[in-house]
N, C-alpha and C. Protein backbone atom coordinates (compact mmCIF):
# COMPACT_ATOMS: atom_id res chain seq x y z
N UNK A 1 -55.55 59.17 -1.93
CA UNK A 1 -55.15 59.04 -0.54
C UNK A 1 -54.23 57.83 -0.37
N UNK A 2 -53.46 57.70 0.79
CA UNK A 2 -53.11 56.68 1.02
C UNK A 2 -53.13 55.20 1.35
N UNK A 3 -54.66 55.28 1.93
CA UNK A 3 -55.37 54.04 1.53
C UNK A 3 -55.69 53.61 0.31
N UNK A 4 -56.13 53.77 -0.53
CA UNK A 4 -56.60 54.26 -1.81
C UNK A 4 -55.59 53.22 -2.29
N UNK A 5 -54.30 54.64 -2.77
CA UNK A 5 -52.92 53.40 -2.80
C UNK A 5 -52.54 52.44 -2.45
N UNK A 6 -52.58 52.28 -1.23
CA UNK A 6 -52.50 51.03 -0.78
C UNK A 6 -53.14 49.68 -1.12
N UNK A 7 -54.54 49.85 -1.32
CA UNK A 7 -55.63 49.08 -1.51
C UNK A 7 -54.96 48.60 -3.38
N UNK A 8 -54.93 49.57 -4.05
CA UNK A 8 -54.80 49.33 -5.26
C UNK A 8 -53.44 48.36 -5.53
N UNK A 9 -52.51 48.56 -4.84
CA UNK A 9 -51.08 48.28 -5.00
C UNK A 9 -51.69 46.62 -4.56
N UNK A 10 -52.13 46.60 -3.36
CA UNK A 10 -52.50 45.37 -2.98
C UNK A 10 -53.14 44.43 -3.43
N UNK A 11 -54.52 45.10 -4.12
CA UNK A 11 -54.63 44.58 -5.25
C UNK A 11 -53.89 44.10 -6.90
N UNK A 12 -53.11 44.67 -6.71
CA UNK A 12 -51.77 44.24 -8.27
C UNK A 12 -51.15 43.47 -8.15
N UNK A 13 -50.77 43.18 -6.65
CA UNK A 13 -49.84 42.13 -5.76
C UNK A 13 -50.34 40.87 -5.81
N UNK A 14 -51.59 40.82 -5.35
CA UNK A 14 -52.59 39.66 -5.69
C UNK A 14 -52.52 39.14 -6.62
N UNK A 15 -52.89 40.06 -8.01
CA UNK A 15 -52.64 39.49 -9.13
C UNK A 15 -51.91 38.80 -9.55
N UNK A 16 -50.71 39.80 -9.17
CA UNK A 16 -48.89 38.97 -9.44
C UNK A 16 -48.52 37.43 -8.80
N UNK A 17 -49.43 37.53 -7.45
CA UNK A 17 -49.01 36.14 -6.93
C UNK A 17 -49.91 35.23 -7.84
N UNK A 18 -51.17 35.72 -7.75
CA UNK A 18 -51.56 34.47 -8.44
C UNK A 18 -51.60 34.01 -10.17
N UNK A 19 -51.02 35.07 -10.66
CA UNK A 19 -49.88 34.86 -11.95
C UNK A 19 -49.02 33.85 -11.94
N UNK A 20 -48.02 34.21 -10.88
CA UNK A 20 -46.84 33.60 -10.84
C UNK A 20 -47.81 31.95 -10.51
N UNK A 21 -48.55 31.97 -9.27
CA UNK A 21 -49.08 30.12 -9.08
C UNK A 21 -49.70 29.85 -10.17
N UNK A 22 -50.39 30.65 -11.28
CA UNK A 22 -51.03 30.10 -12.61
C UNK A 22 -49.87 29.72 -13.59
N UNK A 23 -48.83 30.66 -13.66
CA UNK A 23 -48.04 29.99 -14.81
C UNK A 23 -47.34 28.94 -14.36
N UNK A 24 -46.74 28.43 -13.11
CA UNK A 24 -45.96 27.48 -12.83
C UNK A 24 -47.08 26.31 -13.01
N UNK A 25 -47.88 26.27 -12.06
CA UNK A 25 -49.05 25.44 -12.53
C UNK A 25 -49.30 24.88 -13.91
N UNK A 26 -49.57 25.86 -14.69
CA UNK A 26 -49.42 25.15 -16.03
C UNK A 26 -48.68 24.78 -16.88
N UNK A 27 -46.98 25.39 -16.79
CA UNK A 27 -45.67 24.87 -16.85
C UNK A 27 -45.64 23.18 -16.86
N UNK A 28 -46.28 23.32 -14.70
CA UNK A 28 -45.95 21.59 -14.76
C UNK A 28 -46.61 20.41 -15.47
N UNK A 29 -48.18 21.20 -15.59
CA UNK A 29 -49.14 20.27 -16.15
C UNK A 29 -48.21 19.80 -17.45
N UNK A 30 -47.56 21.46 -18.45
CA UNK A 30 -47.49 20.70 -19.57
C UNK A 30 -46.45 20.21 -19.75
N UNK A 31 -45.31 20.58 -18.97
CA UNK A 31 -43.78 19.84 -19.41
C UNK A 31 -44.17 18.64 -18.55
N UNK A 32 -45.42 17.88 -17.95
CA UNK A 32 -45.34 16.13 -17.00
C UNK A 32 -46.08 15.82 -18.62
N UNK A 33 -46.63 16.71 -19.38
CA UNK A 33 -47.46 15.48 -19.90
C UNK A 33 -46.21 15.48 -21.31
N UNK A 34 -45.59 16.40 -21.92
CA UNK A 34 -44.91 16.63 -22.83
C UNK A 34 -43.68 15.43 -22.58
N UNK A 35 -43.17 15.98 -21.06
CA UNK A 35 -42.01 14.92 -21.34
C UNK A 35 -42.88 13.24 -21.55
N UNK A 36 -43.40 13.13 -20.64
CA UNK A 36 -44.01 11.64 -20.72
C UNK A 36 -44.39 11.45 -22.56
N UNK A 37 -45.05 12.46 -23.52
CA UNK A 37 -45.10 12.71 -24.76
C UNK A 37 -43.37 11.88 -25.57
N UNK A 38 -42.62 12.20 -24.75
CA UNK A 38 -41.22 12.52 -25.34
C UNK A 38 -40.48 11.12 -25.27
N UNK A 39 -40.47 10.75 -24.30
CA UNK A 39 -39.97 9.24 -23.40
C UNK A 39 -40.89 8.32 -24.14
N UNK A 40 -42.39 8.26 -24.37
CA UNK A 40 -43.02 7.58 -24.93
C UNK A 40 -42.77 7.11 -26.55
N UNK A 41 -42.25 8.06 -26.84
CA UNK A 41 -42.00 8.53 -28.22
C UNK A 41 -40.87 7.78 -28.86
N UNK A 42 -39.77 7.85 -28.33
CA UNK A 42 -38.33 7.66 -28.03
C UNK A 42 -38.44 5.88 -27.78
N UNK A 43 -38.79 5.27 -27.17
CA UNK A 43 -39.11 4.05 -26.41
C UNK A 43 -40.45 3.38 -27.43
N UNK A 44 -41.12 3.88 -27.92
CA UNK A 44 -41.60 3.34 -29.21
C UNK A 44 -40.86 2.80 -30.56
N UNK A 45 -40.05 3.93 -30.33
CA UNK A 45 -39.58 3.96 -32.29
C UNK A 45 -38.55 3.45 -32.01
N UNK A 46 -37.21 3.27 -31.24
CA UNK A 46 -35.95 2.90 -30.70
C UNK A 46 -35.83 1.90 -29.68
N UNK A 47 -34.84 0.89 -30.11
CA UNK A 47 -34.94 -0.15 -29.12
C UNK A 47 -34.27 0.93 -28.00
N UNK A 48 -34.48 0.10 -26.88
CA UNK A 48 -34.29 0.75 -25.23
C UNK A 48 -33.13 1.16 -25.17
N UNK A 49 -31.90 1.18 -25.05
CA UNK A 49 -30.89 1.58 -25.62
C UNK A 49 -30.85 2.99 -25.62
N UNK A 50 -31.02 2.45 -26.79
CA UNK A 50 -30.66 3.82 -27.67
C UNK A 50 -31.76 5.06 -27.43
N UNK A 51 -32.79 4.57 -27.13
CA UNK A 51 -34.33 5.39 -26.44
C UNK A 51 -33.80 5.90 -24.97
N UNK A 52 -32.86 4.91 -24.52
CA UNK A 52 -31.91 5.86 -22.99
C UNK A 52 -31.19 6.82 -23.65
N UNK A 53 -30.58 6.22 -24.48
CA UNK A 53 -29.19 7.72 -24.77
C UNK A 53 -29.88 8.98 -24.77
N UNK A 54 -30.95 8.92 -26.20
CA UNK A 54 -31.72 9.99 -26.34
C UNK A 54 -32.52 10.80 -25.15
N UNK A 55 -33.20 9.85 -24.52
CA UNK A 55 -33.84 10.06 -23.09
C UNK A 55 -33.55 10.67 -21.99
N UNK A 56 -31.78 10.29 -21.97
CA UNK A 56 -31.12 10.73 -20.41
C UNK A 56 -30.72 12.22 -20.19
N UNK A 57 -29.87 12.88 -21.54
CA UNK A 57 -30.00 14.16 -21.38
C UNK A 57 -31.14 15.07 -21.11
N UNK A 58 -32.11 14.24 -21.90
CA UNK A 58 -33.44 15.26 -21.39
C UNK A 58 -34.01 15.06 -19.87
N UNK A 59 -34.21 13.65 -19.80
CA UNK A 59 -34.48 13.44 -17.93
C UNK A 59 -33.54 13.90 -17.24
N UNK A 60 -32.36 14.13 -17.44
CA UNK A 60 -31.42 15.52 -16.73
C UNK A 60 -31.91 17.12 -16.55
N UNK A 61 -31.70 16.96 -18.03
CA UNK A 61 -32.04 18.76 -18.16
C UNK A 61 -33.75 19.05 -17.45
N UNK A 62 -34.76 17.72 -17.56
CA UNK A 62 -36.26 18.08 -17.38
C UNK A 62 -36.26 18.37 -15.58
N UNK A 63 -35.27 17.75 -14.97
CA UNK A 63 -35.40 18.08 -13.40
C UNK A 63 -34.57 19.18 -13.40
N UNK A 64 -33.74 19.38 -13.70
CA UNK A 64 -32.67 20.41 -13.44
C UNK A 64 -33.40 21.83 -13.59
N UNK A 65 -34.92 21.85 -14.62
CA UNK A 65 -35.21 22.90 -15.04
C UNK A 65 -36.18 22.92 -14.38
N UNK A 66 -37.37 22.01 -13.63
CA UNK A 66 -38.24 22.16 -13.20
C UNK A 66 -38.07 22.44 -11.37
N UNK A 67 -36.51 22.38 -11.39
CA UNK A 67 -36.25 22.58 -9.93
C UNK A 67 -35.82 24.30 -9.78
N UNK A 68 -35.56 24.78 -11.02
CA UNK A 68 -34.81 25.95 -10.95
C UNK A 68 -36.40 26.97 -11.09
N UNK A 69 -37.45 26.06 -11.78
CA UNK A 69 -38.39 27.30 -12.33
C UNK A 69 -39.52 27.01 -10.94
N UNK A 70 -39.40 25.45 -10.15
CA UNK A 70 -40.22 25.78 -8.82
C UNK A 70 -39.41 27.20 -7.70
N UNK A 71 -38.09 26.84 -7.88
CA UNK A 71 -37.54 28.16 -6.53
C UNK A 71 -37.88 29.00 -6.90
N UNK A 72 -37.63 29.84 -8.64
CA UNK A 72 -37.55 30.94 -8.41
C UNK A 72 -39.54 31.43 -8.42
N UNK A 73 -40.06 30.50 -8.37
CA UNK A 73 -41.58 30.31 -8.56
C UNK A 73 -41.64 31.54 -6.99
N UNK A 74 -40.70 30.28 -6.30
CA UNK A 74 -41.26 30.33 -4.40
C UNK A 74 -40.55 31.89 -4.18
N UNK A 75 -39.38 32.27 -4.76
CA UNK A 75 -38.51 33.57 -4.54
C UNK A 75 -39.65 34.22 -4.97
N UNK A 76 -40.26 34.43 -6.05
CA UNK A 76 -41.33 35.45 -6.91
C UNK A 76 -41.99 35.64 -5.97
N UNK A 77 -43.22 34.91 -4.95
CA UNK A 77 -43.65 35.03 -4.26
C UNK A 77 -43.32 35.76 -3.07
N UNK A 78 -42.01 35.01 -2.05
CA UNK A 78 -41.45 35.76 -1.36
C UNK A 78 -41.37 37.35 -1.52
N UNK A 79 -41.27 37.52 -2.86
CA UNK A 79 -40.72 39.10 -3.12
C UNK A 79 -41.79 39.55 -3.08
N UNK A 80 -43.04 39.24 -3.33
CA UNK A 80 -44.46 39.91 -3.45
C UNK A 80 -44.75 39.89 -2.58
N UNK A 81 -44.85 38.79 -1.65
CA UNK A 81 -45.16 38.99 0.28
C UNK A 81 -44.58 40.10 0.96
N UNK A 82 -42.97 40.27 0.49
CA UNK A 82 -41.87 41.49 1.31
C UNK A 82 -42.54 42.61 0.85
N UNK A 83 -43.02 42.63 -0.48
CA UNK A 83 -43.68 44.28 -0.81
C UNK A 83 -44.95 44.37 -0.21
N UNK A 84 -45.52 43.32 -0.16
CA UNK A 84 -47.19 43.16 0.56
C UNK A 84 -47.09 43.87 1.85
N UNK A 85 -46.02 43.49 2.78
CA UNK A 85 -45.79 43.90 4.32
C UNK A 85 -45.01 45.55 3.65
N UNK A 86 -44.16 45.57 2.94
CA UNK A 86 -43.66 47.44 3.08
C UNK A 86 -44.84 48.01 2.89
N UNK A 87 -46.05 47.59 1.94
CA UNK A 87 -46.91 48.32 1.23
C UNK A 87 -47.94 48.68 2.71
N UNK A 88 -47.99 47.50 3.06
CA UNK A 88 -49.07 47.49 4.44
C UNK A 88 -48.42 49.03 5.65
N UNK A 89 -46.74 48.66 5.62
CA UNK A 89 -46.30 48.96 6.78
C UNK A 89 -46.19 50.83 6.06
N UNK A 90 -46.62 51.11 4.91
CA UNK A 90 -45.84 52.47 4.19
C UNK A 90 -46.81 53.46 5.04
N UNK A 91 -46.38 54.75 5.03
CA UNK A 91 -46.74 55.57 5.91
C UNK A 91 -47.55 56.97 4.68
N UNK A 92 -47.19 56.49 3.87
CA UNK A 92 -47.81 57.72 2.53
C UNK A 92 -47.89 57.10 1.56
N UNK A 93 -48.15 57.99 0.49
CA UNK A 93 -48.35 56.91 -1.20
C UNK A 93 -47.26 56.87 -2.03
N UNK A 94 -46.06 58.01 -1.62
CA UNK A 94 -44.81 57.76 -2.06
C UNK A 94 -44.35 56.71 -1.05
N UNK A 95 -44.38 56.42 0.00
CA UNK A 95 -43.80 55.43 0.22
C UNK A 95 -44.38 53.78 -0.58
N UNK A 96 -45.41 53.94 -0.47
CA UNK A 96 -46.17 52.94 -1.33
C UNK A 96 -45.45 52.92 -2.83
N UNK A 97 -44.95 54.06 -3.41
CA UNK A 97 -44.56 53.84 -4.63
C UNK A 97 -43.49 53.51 -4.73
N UNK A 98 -42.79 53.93 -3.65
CA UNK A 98 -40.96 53.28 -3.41
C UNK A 98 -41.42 52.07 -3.57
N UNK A 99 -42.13 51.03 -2.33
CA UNK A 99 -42.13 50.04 -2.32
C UNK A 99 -42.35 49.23 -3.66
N UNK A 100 -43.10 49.62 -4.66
CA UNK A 100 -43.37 48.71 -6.33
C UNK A 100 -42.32 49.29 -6.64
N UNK A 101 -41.89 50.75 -7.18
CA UNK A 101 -40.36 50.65 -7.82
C UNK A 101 -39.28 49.86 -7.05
N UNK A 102 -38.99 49.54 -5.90
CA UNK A 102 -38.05 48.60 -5.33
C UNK A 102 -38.63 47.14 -5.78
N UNK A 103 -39.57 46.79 -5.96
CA UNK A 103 -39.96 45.45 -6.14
C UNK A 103 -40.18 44.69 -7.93
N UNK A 104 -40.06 45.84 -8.40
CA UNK A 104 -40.17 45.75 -10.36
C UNK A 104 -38.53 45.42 -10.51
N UNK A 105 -37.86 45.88 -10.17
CA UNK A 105 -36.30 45.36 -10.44
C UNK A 105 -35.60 44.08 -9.57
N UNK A 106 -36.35 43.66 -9.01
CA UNK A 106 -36.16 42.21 -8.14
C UNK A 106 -36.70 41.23 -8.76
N UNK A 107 -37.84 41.32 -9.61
CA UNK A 107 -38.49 40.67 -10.21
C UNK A 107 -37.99 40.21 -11.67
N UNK A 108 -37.46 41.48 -12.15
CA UNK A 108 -36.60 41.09 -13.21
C UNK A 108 -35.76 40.78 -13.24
N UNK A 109 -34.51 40.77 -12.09
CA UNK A 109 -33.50 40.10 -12.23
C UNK A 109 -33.84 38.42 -11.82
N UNK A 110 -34.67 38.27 -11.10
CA UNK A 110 -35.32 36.71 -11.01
C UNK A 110 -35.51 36.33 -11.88
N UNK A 111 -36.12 36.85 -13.16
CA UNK A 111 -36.68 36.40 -14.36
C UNK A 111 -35.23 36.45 -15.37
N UNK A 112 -35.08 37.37 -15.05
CA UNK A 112 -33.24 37.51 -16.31
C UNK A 112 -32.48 36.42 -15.39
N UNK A 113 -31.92 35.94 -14.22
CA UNK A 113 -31.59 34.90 -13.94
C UNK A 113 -31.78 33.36 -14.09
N UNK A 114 -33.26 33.35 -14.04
CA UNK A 114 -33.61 32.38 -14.35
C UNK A 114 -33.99 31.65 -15.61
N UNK A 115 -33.87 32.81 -16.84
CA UNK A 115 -33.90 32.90 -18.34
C UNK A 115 -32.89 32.14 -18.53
N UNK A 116 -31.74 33.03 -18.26
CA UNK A 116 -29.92 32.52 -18.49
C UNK A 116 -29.72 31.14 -17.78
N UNK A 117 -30.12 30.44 -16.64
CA UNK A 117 -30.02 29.63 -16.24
C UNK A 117 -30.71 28.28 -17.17
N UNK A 118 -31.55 28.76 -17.17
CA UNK A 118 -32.59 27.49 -17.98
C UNK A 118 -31.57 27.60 -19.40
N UNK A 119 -31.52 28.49 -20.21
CA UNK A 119 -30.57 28.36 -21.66
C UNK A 119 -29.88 27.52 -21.08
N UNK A 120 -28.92 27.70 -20.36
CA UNK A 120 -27.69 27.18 -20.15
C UNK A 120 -27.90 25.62 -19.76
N UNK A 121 -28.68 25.30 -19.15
CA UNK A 121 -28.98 23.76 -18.80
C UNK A 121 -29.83 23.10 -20.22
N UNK A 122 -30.71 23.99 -21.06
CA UNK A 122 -31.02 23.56 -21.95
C UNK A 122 -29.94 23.61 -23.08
N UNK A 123 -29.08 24.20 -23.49
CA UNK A 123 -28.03 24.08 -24.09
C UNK A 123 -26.80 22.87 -23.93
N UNK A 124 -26.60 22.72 -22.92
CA UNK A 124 -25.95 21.58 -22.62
C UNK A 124 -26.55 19.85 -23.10
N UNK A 125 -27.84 20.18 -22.39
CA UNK A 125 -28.61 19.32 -23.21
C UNK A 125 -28.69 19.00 -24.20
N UNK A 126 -28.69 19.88 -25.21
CA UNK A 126 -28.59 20.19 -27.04
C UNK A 126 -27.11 19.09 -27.14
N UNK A 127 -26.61 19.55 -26.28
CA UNK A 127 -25.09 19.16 -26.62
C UNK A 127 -24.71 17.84 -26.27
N UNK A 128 -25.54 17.48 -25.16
CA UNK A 128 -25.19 16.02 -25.13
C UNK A 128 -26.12 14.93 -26.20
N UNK A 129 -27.52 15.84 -26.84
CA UNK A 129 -27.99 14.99 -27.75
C UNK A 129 -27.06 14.56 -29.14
N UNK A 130 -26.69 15.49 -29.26
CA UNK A 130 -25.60 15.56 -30.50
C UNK A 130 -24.45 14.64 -30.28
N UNK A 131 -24.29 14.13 -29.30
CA UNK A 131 -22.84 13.81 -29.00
C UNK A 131 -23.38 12.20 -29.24
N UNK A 132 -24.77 11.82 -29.20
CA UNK A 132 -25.32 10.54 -29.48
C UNK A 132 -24.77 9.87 -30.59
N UNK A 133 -24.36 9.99 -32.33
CA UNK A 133 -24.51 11.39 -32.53
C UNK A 133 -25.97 11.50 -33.08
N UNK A 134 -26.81 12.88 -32.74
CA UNK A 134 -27.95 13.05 -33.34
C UNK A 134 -28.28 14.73 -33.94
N UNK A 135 -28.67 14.82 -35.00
CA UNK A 135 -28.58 15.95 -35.39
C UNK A 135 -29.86 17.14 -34.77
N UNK A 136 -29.52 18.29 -34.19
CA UNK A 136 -30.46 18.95 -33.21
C UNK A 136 -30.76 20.30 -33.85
N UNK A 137 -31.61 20.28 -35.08
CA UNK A 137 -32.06 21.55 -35.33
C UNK A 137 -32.40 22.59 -34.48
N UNK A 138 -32.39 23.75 -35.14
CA UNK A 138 -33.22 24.95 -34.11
C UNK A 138 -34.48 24.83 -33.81
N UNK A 139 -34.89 24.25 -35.05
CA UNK A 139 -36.83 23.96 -35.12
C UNK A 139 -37.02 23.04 -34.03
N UNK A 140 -36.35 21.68 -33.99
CA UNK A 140 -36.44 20.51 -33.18
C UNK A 140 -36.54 20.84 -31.46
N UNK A 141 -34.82 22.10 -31.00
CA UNK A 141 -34.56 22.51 -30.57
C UNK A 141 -35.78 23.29 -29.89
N UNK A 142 -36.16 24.45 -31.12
CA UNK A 142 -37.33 24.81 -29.69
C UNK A 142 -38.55 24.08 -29.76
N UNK A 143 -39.08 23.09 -30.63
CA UNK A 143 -40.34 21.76 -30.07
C UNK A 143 -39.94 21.53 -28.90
N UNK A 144 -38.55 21.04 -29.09
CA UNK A 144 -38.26 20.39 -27.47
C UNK A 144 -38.71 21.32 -26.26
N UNK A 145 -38.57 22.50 -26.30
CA UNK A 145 -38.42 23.24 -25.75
C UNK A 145 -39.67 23.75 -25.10
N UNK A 146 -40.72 23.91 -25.62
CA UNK A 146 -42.05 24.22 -26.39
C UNK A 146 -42.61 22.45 -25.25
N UNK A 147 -42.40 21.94 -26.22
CA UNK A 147 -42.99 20.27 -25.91
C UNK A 147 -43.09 19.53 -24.39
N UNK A 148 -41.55 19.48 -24.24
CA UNK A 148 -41.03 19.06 -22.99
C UNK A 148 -40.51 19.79 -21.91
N UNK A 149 -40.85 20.83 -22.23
CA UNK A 149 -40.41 21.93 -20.67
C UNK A 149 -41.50 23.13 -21.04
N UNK A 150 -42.00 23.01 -21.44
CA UNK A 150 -43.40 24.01 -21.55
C UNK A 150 -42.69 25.55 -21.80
N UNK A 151 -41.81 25.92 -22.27
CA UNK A 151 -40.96 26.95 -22.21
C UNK A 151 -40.97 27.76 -23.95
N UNK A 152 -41.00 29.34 -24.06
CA UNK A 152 -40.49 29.07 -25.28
C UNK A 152 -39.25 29.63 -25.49
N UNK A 153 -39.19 29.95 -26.76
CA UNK A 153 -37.53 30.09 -27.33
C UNK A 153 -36.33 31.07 -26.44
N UNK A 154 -37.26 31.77 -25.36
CA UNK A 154 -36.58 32.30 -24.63
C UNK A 154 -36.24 31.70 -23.15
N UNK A 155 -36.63 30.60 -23.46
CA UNK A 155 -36.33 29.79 -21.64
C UNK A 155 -37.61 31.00 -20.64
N UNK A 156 -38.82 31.41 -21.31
CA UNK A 156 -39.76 31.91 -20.61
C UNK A 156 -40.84 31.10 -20.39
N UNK A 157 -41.87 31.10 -19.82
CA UNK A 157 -43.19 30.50 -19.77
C UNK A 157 -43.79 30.64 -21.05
N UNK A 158 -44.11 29.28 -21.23
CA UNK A 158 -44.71 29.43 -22.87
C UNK A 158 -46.62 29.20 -22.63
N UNK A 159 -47.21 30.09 -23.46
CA UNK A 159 -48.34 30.24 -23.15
C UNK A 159 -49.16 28.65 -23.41
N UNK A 160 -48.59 28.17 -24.70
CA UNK A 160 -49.27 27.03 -25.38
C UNK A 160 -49.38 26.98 -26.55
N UNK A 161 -49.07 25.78 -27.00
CA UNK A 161 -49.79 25.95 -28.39
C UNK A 161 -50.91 24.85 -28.84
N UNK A 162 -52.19 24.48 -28.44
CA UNK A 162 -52.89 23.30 -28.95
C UNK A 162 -53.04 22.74 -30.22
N UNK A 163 -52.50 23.71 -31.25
CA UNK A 163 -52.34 22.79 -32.33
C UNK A 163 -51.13 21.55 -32.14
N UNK A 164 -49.88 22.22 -32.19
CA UNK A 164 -48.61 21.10 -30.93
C UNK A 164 -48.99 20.58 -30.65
N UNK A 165 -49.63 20.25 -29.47
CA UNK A 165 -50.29 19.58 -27.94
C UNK A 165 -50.64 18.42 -28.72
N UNK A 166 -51.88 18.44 -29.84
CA UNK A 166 -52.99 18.42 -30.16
C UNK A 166 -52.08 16.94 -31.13
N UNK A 167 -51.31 17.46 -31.53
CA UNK A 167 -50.58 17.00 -32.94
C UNK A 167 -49.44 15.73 -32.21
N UNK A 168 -49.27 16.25 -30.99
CA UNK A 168 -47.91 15.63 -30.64
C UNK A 168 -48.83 13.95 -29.52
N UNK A 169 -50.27 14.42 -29.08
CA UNK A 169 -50.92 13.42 -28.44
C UNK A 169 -51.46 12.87 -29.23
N UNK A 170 -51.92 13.07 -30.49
CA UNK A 170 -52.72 12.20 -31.34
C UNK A 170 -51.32 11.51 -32.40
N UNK A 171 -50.11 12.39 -32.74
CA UNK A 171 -48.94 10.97 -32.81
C UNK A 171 -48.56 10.27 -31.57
N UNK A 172 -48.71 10.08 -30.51
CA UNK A 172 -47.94 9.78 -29.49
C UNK A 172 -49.30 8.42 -29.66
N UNK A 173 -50.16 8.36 -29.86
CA UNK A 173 -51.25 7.38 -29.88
C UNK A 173 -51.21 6.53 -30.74
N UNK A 174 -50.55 7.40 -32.13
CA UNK A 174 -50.76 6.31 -33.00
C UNK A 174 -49.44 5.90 -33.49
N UNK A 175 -48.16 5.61 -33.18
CA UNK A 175 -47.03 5.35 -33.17
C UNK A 175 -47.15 3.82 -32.56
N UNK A 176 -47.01 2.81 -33.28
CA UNK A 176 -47.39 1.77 -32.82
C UNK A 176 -46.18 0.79 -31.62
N UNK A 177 -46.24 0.27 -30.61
CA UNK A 177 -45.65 -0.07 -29.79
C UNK A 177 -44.67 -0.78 -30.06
């Protein structure tokens, strides 16, 4: 029936929102503690200086990316609220189904936008480390990536890795001041 549908759809919606507030959520937890990981790191082993050079592209690229992955956080949402109200306002269960097929391709172009966006600010980045000059493996490349923007090799939400985490806080401790 059409309640039925409704109820269910509404229920998936739920999910999705509170997906989307779980992964940003843990995004920030780990790219605040990673970068602070990173800056700490840098500012240990390198006089200050040179711990800026290294430092500044990334405190560029680390706001630039955490501003692009809060909007499209708030857009994700938005889009799940607009289907929440068609889903509420639908008059049958095909209309209910228009409403998720209209809302699965909004979602992905948010996510394919915001993929390409993040590369692109993280790439630049790459590029101004090098220009230090410092040599920027792929491996290094996605730690950084992984480490300090909680992201993985695809500029997506990276689930975690606690061996990393694990490895990168217990050197970050013992790297002497």
């Amino acid at each position: 029936t059409t309640n039925e549908a409704r109820i269910r759809v509404l229920q998936t919606l739920t999910v999705c929102r509170t997906v989307i507030s779980s992964l940003e959520v843990t995004r920030l937890r780990k790219s605040r503690v990673g970068f602070d990981n990173w800056l700490s790191f840098w500012e240990r082993v390198y006089q200050l200086e040179l711990a800026r050079k290294v430092a500044n592209p990334v405190v560029y690229a680390y706001r630039l990316i955490d501003e692009l992955f809060r909007a499209v956080a708030q857009e994700l949402k938005h889009a799940t609220q607009r289907c929440v109200n068609y889903v509420m306002q639908a008059q049958s269960a095909t209309d209910i189904s228009r409403s998720v097929q209209l809302f699965d391709p909004v979602v992905k172009l948010y996510c394919r936008r915001r993929r390409k966006r993040a590369q692109d600010i993280l790439d630049m980045m790459r590029e101004s480390i090098k220009d230090i000059p410092m040599h920027v493996s792929d491996d290094f490349f996605t730690d950084v990536k992984r480490g300090v923007f909680a992201l993985n090799e695809r500029c997506e939400y990276h689930p975690g890795d606690p061996i990393a985490e694990e490895r990168e806080r217990v050197f970050r401790l013992e790297v002497p001041p």
